[in-house]
C-alpha atoms as a PDB file:
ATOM      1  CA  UNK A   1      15.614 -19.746 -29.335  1.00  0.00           C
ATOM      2  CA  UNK A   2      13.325 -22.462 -29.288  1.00  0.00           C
ATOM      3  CA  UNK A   3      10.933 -23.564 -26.611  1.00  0.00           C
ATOM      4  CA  UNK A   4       8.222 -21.630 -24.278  1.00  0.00           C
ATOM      5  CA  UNK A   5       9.406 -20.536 -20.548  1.00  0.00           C
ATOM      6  CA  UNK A   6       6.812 -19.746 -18.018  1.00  0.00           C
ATOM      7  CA  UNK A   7       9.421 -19.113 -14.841  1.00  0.00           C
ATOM      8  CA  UNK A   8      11.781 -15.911 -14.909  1.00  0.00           C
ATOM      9  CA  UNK A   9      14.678 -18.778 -15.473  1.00  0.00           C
ATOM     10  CA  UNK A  10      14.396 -21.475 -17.511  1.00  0.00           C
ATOM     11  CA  UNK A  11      17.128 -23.838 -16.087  1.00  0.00           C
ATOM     12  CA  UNK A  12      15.683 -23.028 -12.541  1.00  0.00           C
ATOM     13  CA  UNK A  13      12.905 -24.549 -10.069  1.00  0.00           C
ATOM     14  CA  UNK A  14      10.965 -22.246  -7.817  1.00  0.00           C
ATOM     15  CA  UNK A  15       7.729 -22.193  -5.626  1.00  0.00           C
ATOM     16  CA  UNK A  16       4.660 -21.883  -6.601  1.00  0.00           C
ATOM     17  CA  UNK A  17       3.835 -17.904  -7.165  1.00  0.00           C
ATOM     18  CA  UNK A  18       0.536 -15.001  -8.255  1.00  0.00           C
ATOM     19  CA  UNK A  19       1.491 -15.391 -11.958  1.00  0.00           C
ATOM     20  CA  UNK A  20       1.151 -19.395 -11.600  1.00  0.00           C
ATOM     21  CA  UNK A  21      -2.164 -18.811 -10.290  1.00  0.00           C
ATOM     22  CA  UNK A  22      -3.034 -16.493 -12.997  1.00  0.00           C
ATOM     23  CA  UNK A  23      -2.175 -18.495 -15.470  1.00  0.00           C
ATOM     24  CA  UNK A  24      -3.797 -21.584 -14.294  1.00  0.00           C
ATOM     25  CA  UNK A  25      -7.108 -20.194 -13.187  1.00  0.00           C
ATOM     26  CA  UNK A  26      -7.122 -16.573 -14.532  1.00  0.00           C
ATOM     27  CA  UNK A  27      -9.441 -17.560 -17.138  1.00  0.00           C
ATOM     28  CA  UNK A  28     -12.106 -18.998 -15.408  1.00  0.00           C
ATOM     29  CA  UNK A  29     -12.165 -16.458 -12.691  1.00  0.00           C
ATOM     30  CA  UNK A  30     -12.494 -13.882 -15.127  1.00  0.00           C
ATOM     31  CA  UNK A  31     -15.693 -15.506 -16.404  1.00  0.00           C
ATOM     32  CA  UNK A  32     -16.930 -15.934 -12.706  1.00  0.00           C
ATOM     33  CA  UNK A  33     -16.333 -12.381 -12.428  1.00  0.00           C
ATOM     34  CA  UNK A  34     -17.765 -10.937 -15.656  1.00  0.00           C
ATOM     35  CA  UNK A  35     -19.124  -7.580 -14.617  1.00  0.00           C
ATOM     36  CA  UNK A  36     -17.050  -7.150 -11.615  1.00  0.00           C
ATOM     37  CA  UNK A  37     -13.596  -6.601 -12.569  1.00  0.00           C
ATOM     38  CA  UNK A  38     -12.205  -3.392 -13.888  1.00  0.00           C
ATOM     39  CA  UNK A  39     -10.108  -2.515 -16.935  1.00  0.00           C
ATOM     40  CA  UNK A  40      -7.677  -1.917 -14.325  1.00  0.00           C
ATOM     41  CA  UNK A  41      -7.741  -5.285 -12.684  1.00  0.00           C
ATOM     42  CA  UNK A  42      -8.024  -6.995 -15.970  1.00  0.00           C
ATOM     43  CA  UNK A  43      -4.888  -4.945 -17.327  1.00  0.00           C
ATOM     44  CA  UNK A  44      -2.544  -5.999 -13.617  1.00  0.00           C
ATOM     45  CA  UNK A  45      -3.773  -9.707 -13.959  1.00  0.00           C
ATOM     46  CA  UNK A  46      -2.488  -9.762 -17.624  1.00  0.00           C
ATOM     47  CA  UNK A  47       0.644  -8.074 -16.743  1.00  0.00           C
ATOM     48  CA  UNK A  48       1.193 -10.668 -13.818  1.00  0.00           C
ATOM     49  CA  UNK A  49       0.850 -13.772 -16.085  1.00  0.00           C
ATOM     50  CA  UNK A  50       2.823 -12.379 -18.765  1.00  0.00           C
ATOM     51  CA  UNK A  51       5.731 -11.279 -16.276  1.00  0.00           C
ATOM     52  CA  UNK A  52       9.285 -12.522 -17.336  1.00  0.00           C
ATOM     53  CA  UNK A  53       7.943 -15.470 -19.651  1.00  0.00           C
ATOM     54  CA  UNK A  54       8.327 -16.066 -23.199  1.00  0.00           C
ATOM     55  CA  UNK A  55       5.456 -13.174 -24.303  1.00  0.00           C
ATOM     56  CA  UNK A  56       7.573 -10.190 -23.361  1.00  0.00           C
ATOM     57  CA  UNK A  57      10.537 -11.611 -24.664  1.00  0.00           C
ATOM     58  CA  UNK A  58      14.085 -11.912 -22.999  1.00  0.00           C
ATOM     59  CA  UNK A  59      17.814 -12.125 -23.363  1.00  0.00           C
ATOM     60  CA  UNK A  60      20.116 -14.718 -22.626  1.00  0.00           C
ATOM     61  CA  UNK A  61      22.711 -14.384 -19.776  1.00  0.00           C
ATOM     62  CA  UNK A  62      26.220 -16.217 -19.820  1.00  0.00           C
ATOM     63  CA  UNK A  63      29.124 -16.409 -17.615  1.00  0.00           C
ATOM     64  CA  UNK A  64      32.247 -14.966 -18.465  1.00  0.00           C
ATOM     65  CA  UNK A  65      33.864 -17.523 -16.254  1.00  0.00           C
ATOM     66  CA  UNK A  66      32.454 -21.136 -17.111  1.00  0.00           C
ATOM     67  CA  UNK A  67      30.325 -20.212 -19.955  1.00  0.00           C
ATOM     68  CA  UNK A  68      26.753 -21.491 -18.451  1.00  0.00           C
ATOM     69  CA  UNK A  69      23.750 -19.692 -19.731  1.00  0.00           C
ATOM     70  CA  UNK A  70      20.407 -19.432 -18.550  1.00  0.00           C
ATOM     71  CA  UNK A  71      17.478 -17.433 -20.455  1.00  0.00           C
ATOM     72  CA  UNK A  72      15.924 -14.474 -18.357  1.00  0.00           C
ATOM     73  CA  UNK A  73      12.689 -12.918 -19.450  1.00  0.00           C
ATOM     74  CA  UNK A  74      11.727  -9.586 -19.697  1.00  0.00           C
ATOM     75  CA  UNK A  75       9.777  -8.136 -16.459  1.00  0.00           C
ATOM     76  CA  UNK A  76       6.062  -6.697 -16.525  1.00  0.00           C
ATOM     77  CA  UNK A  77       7.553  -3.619 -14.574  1.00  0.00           C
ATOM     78  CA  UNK A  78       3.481  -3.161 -13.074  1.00  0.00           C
ATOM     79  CA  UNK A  79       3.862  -1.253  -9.559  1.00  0.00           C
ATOM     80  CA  UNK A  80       1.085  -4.382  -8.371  1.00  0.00           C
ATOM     81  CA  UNK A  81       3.346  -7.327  -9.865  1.00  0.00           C
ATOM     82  CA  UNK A  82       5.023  -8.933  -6.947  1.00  0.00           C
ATOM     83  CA  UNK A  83       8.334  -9.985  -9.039  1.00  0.00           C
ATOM     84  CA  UNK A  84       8.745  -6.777 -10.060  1.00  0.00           C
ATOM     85  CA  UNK A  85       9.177  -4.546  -6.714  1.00  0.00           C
ATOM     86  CA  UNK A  86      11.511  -6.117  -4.807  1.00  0.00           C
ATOM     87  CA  UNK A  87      14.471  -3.265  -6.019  1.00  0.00           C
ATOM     88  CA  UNK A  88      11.950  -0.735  -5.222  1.00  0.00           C
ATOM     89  CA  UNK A  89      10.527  -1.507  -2.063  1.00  0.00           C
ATOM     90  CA  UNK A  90      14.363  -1.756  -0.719  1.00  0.00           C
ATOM     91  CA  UNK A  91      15.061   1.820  -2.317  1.00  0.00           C
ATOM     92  CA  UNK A  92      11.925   2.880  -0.506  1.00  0.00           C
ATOM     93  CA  UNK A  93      12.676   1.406   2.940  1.00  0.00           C
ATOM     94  CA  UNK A  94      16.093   2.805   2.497  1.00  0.00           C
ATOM     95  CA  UNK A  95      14.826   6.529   1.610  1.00  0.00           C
ATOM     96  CA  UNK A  96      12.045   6.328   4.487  1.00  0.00           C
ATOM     97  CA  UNK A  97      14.715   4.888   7.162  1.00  0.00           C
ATOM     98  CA  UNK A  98      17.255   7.608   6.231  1.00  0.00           C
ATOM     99  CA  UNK A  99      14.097   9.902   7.512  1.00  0.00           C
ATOM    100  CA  UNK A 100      13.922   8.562  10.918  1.00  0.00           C
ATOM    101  CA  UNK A 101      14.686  10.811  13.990  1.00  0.00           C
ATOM    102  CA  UNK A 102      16.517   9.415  17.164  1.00  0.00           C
ATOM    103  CA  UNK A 103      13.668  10.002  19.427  1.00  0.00           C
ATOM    104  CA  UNK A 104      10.665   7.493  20.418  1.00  0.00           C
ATOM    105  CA  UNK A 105       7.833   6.488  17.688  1.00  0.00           C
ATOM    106  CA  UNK A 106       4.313   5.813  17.426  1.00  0.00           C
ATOM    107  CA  UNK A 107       2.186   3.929  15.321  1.00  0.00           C
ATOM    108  CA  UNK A 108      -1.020   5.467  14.639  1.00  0.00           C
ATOM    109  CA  UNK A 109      -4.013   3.774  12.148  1.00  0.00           C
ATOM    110  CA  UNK A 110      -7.263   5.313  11.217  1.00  0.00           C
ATOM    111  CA  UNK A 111      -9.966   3.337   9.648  1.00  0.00           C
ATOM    112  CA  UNK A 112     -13.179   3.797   8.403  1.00  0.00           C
ATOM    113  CA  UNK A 113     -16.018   2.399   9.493  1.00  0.00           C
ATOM    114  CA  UNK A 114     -17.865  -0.281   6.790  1.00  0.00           C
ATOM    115  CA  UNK A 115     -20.727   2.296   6.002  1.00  0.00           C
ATOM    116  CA  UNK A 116     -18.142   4.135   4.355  1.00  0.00           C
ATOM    117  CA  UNK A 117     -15.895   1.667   3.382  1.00  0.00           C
ATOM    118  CA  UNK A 118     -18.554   1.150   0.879  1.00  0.00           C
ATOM    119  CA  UNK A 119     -18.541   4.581  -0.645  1.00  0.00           C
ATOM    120  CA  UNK A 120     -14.469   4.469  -0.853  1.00  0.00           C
ATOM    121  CA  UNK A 121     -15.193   1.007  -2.449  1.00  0.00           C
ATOM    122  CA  UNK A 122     -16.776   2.842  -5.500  1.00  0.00           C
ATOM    123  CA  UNK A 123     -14.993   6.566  -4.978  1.00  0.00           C
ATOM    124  CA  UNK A 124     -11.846   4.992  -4.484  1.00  0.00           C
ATOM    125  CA  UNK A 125      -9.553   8.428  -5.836  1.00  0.00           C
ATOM    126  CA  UNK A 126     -11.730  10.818  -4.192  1.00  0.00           C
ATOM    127  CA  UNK A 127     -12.059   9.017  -0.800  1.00  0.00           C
ATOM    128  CA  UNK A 128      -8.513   8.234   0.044  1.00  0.00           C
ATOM    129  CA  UNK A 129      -7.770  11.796  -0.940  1.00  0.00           C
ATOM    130  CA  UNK A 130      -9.968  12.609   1.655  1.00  0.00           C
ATOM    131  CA  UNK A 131      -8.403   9.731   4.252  1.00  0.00           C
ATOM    132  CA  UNK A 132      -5.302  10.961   3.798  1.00  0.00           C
ATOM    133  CA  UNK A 133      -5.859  14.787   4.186  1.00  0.00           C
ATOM    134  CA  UNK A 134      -8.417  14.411   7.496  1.00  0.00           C
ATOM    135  CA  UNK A 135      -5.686  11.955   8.996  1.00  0.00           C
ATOM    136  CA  UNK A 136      -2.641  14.673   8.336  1.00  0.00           C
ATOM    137  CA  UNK A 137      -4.814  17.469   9.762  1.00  0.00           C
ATOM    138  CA  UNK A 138      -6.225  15.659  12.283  1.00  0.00           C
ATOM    139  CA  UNK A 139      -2.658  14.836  14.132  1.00  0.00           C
ATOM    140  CA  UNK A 140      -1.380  18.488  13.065  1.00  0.00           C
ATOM    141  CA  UNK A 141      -4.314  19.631  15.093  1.00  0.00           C
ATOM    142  CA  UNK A 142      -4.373  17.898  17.703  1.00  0.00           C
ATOM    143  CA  UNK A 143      -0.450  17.478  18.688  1.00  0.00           C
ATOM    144  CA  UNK A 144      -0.332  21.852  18.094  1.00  0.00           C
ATOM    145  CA  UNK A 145      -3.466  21.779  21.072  1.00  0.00           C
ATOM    146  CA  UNK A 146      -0.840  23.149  23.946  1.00  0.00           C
ATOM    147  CA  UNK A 147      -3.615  20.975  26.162  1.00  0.00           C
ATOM    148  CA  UNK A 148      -1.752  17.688  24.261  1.00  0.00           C
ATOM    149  CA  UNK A 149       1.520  18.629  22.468  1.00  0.00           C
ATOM    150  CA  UNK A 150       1.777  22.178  21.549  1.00  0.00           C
ATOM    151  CA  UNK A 151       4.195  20.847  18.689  1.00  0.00           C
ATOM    152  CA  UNK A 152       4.554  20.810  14.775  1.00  0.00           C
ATOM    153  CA  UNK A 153       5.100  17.109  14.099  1.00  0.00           C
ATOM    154  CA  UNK A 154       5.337  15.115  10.787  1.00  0.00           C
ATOM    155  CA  UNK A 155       4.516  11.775   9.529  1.00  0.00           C
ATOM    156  CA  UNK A 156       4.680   8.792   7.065  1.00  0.00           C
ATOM    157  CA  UNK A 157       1.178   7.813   5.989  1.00  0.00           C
ATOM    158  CA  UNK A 158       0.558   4.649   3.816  1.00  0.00           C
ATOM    159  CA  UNK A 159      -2.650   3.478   2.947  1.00  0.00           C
ATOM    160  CA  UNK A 160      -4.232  -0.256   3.469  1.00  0.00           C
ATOM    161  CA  UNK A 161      -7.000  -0.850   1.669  1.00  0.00           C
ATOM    162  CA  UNK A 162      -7.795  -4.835   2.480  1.00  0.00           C
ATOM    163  CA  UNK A 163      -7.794  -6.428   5.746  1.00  0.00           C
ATOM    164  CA  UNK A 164      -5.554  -9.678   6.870  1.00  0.00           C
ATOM    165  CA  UNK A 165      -9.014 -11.945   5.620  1.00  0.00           C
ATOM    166  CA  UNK A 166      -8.735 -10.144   2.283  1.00  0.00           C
ATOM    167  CA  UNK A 167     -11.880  -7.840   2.783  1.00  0.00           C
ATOM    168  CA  UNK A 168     -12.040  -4.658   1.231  1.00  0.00           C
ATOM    169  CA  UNK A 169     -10.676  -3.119   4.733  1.00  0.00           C
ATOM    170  CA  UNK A 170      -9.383   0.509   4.001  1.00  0.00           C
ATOM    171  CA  UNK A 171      -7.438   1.952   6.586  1.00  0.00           C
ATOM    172  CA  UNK A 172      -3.944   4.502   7.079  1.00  0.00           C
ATOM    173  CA  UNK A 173      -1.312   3.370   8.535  1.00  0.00           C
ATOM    174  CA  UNK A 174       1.048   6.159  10.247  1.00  0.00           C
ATOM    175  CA  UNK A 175       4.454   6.150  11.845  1.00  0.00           C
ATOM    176  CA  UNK A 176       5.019   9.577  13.963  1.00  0.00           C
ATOM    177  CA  UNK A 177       7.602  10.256  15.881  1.00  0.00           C
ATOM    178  CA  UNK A 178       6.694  11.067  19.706  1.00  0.00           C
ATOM    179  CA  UNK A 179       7.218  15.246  19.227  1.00  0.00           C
ATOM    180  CA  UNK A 180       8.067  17.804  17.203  1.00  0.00           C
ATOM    181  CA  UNK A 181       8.824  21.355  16.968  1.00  0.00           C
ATOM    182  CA  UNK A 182       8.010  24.596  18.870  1.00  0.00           C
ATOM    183  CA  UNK A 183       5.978  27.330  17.120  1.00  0.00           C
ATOM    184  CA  UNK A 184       9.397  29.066  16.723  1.00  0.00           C
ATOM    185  CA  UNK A 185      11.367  25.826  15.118  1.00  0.00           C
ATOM    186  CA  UNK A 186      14.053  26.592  18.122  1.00  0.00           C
ATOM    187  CA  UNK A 187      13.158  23.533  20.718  1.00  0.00           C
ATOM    188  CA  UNK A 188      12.275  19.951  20.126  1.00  0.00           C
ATOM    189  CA  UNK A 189       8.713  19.136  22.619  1.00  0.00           C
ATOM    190  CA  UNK A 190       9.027  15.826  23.558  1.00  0.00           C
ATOM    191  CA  UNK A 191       5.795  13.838  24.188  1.00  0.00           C
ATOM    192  CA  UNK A 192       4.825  12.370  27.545  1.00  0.00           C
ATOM    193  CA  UNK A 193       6.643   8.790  27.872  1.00  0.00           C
ATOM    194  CA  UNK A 194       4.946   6.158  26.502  1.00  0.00           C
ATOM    195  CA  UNK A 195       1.704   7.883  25.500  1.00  0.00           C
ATOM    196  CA  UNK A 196       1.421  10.036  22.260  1.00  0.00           C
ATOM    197  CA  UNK A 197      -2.007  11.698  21.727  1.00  0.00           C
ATOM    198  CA  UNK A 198      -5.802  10.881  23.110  1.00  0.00           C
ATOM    199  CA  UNK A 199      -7.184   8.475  21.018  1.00  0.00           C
ATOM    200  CA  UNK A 200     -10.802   9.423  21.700  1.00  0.00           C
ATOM    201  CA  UNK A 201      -9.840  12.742  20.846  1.00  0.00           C
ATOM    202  CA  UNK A 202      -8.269  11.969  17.913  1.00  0.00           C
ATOM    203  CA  UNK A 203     -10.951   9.450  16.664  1.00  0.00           C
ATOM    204  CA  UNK A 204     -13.991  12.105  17.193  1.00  0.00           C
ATOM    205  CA  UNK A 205     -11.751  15.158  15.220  1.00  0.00           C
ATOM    206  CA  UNK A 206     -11.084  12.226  12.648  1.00  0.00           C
ATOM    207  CA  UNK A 207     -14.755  11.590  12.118  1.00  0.00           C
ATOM    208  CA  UNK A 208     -15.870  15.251  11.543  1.00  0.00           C
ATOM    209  CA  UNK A 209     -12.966  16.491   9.651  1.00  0.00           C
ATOM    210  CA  UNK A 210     -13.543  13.132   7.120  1.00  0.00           C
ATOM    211  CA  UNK A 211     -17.442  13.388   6.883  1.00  0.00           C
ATOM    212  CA  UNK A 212     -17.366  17.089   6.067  1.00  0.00           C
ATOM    213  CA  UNK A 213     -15.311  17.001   3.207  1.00  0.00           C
ATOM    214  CA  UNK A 214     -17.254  13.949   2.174  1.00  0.00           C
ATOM    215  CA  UNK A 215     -20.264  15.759   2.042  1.00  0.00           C
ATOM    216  CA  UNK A 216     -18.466  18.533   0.460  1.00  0.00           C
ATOM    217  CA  UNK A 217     -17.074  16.151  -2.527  1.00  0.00           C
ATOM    218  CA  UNK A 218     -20.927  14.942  -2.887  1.00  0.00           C
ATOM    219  CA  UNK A 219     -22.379  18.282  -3.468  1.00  0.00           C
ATOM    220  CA  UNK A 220     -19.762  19.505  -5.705  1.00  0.00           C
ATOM    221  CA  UNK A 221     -21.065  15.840  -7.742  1.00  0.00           C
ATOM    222  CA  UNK A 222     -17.358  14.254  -7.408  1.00  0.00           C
ATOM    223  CA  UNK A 223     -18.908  11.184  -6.181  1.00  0.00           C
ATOM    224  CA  UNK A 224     -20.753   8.645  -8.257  1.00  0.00           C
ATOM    225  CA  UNK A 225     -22.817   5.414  -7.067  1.00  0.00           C
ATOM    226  CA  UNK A 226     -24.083   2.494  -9.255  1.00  0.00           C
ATOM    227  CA  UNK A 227     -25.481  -0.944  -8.353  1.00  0.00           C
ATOM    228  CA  UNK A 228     -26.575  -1.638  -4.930  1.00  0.00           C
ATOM    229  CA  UNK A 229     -25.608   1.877  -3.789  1.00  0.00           C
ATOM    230  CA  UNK A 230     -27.210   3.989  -6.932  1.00  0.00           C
ATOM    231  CA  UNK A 231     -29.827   5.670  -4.634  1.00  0.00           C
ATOM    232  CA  UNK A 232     -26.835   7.880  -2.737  1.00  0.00           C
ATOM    233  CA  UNK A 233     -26.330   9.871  -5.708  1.00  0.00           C
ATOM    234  CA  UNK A 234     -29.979  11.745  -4.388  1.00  0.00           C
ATOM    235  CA  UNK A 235     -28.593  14.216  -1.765  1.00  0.00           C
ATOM    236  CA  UNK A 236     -31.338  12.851   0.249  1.00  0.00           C
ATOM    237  CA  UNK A 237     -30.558   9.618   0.928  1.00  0.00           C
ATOM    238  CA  UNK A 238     -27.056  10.407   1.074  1.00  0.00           C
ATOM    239  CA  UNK A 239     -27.294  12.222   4.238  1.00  0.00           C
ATOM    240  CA  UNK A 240     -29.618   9.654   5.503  1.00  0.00           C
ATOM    241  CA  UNK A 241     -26.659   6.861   4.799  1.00  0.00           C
ATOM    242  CA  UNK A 242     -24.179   9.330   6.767  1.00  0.00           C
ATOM    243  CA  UNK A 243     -26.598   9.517   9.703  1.00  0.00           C
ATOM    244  CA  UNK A 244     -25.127   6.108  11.888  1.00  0.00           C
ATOM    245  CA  UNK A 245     -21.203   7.125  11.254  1.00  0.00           C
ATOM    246  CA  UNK A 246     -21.820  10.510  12.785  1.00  0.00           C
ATOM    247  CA  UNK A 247     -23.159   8.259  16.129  1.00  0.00           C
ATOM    248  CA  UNK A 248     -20.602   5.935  16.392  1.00  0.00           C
ATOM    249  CA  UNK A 249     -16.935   5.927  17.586  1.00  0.00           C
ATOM    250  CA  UNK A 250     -14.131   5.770  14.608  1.00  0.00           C
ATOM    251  CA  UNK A 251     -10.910   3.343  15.003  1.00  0.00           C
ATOM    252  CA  UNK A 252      -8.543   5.363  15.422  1.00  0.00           C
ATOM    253  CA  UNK A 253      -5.294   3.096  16.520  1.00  0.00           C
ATOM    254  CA  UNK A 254      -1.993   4.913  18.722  1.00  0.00           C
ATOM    255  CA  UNK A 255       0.687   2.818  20.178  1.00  0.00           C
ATOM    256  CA  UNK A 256       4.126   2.668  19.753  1.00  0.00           C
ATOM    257  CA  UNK A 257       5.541  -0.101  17.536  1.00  0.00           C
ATOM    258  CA  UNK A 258       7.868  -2.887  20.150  1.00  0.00           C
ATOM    259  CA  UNK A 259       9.980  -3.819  17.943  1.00  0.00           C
ATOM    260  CA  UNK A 260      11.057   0.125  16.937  1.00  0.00           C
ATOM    261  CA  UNK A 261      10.042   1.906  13.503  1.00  0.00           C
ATOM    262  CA  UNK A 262      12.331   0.558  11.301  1.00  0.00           C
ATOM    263  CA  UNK A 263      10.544  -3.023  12.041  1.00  0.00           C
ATOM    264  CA  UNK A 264       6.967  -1.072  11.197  1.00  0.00           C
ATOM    265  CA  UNK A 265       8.305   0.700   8.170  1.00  0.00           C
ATOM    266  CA  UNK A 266       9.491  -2.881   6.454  1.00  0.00           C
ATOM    267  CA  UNK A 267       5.917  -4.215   7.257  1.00  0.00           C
ATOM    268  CA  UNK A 268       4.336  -1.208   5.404  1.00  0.00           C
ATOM    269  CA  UNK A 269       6.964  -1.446   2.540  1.00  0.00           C
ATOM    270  CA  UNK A 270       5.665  -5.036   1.836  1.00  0.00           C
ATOM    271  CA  UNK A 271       2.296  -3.057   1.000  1.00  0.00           C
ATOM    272  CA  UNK A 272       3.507  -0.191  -0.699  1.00  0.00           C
ATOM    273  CA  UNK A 273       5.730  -2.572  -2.839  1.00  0.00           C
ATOM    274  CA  UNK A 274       4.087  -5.877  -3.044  1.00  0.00           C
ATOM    275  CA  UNK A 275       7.151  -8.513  -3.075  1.00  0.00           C
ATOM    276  CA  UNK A 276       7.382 -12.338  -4.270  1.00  0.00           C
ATOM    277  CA  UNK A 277       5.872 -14.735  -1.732  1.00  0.00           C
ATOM    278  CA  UNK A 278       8.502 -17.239  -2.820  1.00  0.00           C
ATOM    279  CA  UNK A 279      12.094 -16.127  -3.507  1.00  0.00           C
ATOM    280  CA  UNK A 280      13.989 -16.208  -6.839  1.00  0.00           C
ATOM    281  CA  UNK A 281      17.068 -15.951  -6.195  1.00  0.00           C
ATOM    282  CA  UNK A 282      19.836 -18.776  -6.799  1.00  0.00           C
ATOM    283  CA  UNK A 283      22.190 -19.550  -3.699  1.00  0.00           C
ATOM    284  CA  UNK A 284      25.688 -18.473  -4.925  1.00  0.00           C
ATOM    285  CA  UNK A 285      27.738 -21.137  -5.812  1.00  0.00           C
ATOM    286  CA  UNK A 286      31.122 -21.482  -4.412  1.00  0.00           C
ATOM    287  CA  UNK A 287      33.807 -19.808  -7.136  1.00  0.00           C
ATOM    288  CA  UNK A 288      33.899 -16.676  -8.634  1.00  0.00           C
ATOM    289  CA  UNK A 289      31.157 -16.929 -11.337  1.00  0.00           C
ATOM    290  CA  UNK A 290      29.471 -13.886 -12.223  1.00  0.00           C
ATOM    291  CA  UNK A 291      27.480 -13.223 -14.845  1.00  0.00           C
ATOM    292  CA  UNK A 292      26.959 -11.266 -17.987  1.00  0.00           C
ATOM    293  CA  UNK A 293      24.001 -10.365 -20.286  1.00  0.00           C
ATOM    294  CA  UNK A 294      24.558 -11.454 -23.626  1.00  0.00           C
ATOM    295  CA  UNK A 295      22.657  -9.248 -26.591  1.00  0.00           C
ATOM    296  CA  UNK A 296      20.968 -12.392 -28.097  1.00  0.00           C
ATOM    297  CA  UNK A 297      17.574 -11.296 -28.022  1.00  0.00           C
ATOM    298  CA  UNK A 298      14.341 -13.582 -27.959  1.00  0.00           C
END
């Protein structure tokens, strides 16, 4: 075949999308950034401009029916390309549904504050390892207090790490449903209507259970600071930095969702499976056409 593609058809029109962007301005935001990106960011914006265009190759499809063709390119297949987790985030919203209890459910976030949000920003592994397992214990805790719950409940936990203004915002969203079991595993304890666990409590358990295993990841020298931040890697100073979180109250988010769980789960799938912000796919056309991949590689 002759001719360079940039779209994932090349006999079709779409909106604009990431890739465009990449491709347009990549370059010069790269040099803007010199210093600032990762190898990892560096590697996902070169996946997302190469994604189904001439550089990764492709195959031609043709209909059995009317014999039209179109080229398709070959996908990137990065978990952060948009185009390429649309099949997934379905399978996942699908797997996640088929989880879902008929009783009431909640939607509980926990965020950290920005003092800290600026220690995940650099400790990214090791601090939302340490989000998610103070969130899970926290609610375990606190819904087996007989003074709250006296229940074994579960959850879905999916992490956010940038805000609706594109800030570096880290934050878990959870869906729980409003009870669980008795110490036995014999009797479902239902929650009180409408109101799942004490936020205040929740927030203040939150807060300790997070900062002490912080601390603990610093001493054991899991956490490492550079630039503006450097100076925390002195035990010192670290402890000084934790002083204000200890004071102040944690977010700590519990209400349950109007529109129902299923509606909160296929919010949180968009994140856990970025998808295209402008659609692909061609309206069928009236007929029985149907296509087949033809082996005539590019």
């Amino acid at each position: 075949m002759t001719g360079q593609h940039s779209g994932v058809l090349a006999t079709e029109r779409r909106g604009l999308e990431v890739g465009d962007i990449f491709r347009r301005h990549g370059n010069a935001y790269r040099r803007a950034q010199a210093g600032h990106l990762s190898r990892d960011h560096l590697r996902v914006m070169g996946a997302i401009e190469a994604c189904r265009t001439a550089e990764l190759g492709g195959h031609i499809e043709r209909c059995a029916d009317c014999g039209e063709q179109r080229i398709a390119y070959n996908s990137c297949r990065n978990r952060h390309c948009p185009k390429c987790q649309g099949a997934t985030a379905r399978r996942w919203l699908e797997e996640r549904q088929s989880d879902l209890l008929p009783v009431p459910y909640f939607h509980v976030v926990f965020t950290l504050p920005a003092s800290i949000a600026e220690i995940a920003y650099q400790n990214k592994a090791v601090v939302y390892g340490i989000l998610f397992k103070a969130a899970a214990q926290t609610l375990a805790t606190i819904a087996a207090d007989r003074k709250h719950l006296g229940a074994r409940i579960g959850h879905i936990a999916v992490l956010h790490s940038w805000g609706q203004n594109l800030s570096y915002h880290p934050h878990l969203h959870c869906i729980v449903p409003g009870g669980g079991l008795s110490g036995d595993g014999r009797e479902w304890i239902a929650c009180k209507p409408g109101f799942f666990l004490p936020v205040r409590v929740l927030s203040r358990l939150f807060r300790r259970l997070f900062l002490e295993a912080l601390t603990a990841a610093h001493e054991a020298g899991e956490l490492q600071f550079f630039a503006g931040l450097a100076s925390l890697n002195g035990s010192q100073a670290f402890t000084a930095h934790l002083g204000p979180p200890r004071k102040v109250n944690w977010v700590v988010y519990a209400k349950r969702p109007f529109a129902g769980p299923k509606q909160v789960l296929a919010y949180l799938a968009r994140y856990t499976h970025p998808l295209p912000g402008s659609g692909l796919h061609r309206k069928p056309r009236k007929g029985r056409c149907h296509r087949e991949q033809s082996p005539d590689i590019l």
